[in-house]
C-alpha atoms as a PDB file:
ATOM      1  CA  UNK A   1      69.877 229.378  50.521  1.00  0.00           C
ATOM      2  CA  UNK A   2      66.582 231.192  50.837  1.00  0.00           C
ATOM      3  CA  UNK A   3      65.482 232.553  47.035  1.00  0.00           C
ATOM      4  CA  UNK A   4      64.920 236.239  48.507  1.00  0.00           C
ATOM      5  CA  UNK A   5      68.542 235.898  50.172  1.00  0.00           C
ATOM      6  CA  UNK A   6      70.595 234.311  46.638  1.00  0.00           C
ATOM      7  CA  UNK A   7      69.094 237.356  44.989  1.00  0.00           C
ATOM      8  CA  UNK A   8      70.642 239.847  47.477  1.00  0.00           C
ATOM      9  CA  UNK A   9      73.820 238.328  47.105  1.00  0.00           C
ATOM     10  CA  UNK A  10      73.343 237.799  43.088  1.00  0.00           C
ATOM     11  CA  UNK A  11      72.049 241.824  43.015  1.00  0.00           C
ATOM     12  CA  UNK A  12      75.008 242.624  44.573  1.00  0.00           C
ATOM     13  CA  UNK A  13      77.472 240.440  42.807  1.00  0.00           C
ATOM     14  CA  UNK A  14      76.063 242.218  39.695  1.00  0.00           C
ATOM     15  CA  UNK A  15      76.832 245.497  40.529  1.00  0.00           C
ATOM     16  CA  UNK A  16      80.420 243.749  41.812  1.00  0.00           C
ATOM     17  CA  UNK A  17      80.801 242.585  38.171  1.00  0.00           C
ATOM     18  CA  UNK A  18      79.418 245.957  36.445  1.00  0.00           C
ATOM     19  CA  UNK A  19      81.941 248.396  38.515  1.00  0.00           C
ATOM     20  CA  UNK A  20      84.409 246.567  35.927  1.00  0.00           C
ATOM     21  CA  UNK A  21      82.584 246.287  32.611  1.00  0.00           C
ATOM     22  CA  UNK A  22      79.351 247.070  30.978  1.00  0.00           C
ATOM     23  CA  UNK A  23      77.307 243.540  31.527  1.00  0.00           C
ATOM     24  CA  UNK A  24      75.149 241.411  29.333  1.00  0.00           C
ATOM     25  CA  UNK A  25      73.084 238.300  30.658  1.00  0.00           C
ATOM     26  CA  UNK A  26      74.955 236.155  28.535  1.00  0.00           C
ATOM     27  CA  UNK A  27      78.183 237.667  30.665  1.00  0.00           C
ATOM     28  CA  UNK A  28      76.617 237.376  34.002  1.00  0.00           C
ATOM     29  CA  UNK A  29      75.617 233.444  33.707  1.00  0.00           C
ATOM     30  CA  UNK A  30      78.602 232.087  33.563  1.00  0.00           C
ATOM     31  CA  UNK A  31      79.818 234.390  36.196  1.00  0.00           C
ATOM     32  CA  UNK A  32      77.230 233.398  38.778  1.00  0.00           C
ATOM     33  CA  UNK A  33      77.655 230.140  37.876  1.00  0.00           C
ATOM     34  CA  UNK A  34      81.725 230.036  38.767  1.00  0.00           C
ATOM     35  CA  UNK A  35      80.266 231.226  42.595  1.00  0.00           C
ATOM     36  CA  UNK A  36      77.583 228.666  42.647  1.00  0.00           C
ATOM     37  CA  UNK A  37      74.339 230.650  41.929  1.00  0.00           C
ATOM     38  CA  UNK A  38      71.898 228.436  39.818  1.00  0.00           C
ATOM     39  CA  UNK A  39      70.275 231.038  38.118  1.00  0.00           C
ATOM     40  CA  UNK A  40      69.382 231.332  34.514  1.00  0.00           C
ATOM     41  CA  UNK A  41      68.853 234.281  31.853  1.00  0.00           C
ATOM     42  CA  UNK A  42      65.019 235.182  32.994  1.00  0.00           C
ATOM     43  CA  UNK A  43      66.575 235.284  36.747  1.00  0.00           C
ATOM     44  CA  UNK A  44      69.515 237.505  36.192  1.00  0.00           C
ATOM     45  CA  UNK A  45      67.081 239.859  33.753  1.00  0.00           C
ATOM     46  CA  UNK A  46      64.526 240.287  36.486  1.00  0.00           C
ATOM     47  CA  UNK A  47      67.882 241.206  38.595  1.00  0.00           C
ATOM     48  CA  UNK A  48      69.560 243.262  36.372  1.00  0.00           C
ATOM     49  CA  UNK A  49      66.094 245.414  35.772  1.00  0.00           C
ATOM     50  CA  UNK A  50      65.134 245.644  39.338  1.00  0.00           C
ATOM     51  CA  UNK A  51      68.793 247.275  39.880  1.00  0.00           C
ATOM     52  CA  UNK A  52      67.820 249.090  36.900  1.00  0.00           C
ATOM     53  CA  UNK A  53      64.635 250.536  38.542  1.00  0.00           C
ATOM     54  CA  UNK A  54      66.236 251.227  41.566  1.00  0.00           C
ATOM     55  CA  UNK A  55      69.267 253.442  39.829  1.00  0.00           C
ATOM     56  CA  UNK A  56      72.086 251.482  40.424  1.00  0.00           C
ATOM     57  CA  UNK A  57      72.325 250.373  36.393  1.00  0.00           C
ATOM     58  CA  UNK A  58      71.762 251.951  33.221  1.00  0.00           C
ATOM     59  CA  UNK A  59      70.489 249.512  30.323  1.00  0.00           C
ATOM     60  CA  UNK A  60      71.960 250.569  26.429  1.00  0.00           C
ATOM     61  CA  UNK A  61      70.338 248.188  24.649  1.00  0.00           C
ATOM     62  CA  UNK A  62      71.212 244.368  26.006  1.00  0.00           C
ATOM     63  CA  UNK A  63      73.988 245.965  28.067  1.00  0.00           C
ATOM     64  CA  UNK A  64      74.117 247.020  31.316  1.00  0.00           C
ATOM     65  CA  UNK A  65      76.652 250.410  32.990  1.00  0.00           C
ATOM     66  CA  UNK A  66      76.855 251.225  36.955  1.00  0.00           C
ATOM     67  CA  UNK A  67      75.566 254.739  37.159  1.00  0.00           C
ATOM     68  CA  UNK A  68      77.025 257.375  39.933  1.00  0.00           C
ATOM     69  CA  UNK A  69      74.223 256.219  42.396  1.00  0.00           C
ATOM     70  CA  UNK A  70      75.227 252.381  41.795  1.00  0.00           C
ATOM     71  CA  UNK A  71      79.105 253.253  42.783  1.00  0.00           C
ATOM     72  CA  UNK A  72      77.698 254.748  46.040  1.00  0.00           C
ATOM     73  CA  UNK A  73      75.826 252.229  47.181  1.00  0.00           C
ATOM     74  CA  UNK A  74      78.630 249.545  46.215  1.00  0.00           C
ATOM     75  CA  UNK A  75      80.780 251.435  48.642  1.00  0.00           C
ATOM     76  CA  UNK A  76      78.224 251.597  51.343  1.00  0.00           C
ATOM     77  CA  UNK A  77      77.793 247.489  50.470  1.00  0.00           C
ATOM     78  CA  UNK A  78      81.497 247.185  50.971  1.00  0.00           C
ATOM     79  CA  UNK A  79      81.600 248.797  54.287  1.00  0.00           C
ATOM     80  CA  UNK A  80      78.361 247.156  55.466  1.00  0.00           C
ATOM     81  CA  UNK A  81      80.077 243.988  54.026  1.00  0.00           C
ATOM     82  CA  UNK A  82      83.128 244.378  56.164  1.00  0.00           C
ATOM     83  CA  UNK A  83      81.659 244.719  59.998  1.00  0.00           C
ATOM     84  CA  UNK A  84      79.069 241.829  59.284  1.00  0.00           C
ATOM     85  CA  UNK A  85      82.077 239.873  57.428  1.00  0.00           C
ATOM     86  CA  UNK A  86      83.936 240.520  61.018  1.00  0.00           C
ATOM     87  CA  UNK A  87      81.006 239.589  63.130  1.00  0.00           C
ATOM     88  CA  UNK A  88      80.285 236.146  61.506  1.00  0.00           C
ATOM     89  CA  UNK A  89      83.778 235.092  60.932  1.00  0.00           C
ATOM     90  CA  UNK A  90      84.261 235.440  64.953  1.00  0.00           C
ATOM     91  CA  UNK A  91      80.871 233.767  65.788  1.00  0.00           C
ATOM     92  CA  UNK A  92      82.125 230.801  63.496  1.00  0.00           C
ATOM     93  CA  UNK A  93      85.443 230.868  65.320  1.00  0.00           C
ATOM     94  CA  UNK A  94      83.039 230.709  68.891  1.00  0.00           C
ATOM     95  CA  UNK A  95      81.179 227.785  67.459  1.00  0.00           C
ATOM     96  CA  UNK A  96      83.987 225.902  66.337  1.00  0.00           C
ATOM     97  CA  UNK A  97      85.592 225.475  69.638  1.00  0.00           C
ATOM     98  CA  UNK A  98      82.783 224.188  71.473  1.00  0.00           C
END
């Protein structure tokens, strides 16, 4: 997978993982890990403070919250998620009968 494309998905597995539990890096390794990311700590810190930047996280010291703004756009991923979930599930079911 394309670098800029794994760090969509690992941006977004983040805020997946915070909407639970405050995060640390050494929490989010082993999580990306189990999904098959191969990231390590400098990757998911660059991650973690670009969602940071952008509001979706709040740091407190080597932890990091969801704020209000980071809920919202985790439901807008979710919907997005599902239509483009439908659309490429049926396009693999297209290309698997031919």
């Amino acid at each position: 997978m394309h670098a800029e494309v794994q760090n969509l998905f690992v941006r977004i597995h983040l805020l997946y993982f915070a909407q639970n539990q405050d995060l640390t890096i050494g929490d989010a390794l082993p999580l990306l890990e189990e999904r098959g990311y191969r990231v390590g700590e400098r990757e998911i810190k660059q991650e973690l403070e670009h969602l940071t930047q952008e509001n979706f996280l709040t740091a407190h010291g080597d932890q990091w919250s969801l704020t209000g703004t980071g809920i919202e756009e985790f439901k807008e991923i979710i919907a997005v998620f599902g239509r483009v979930s439908e659309e490429l599930l049926a396009t693999d079911k297209k290309t698997s009968t031919v």
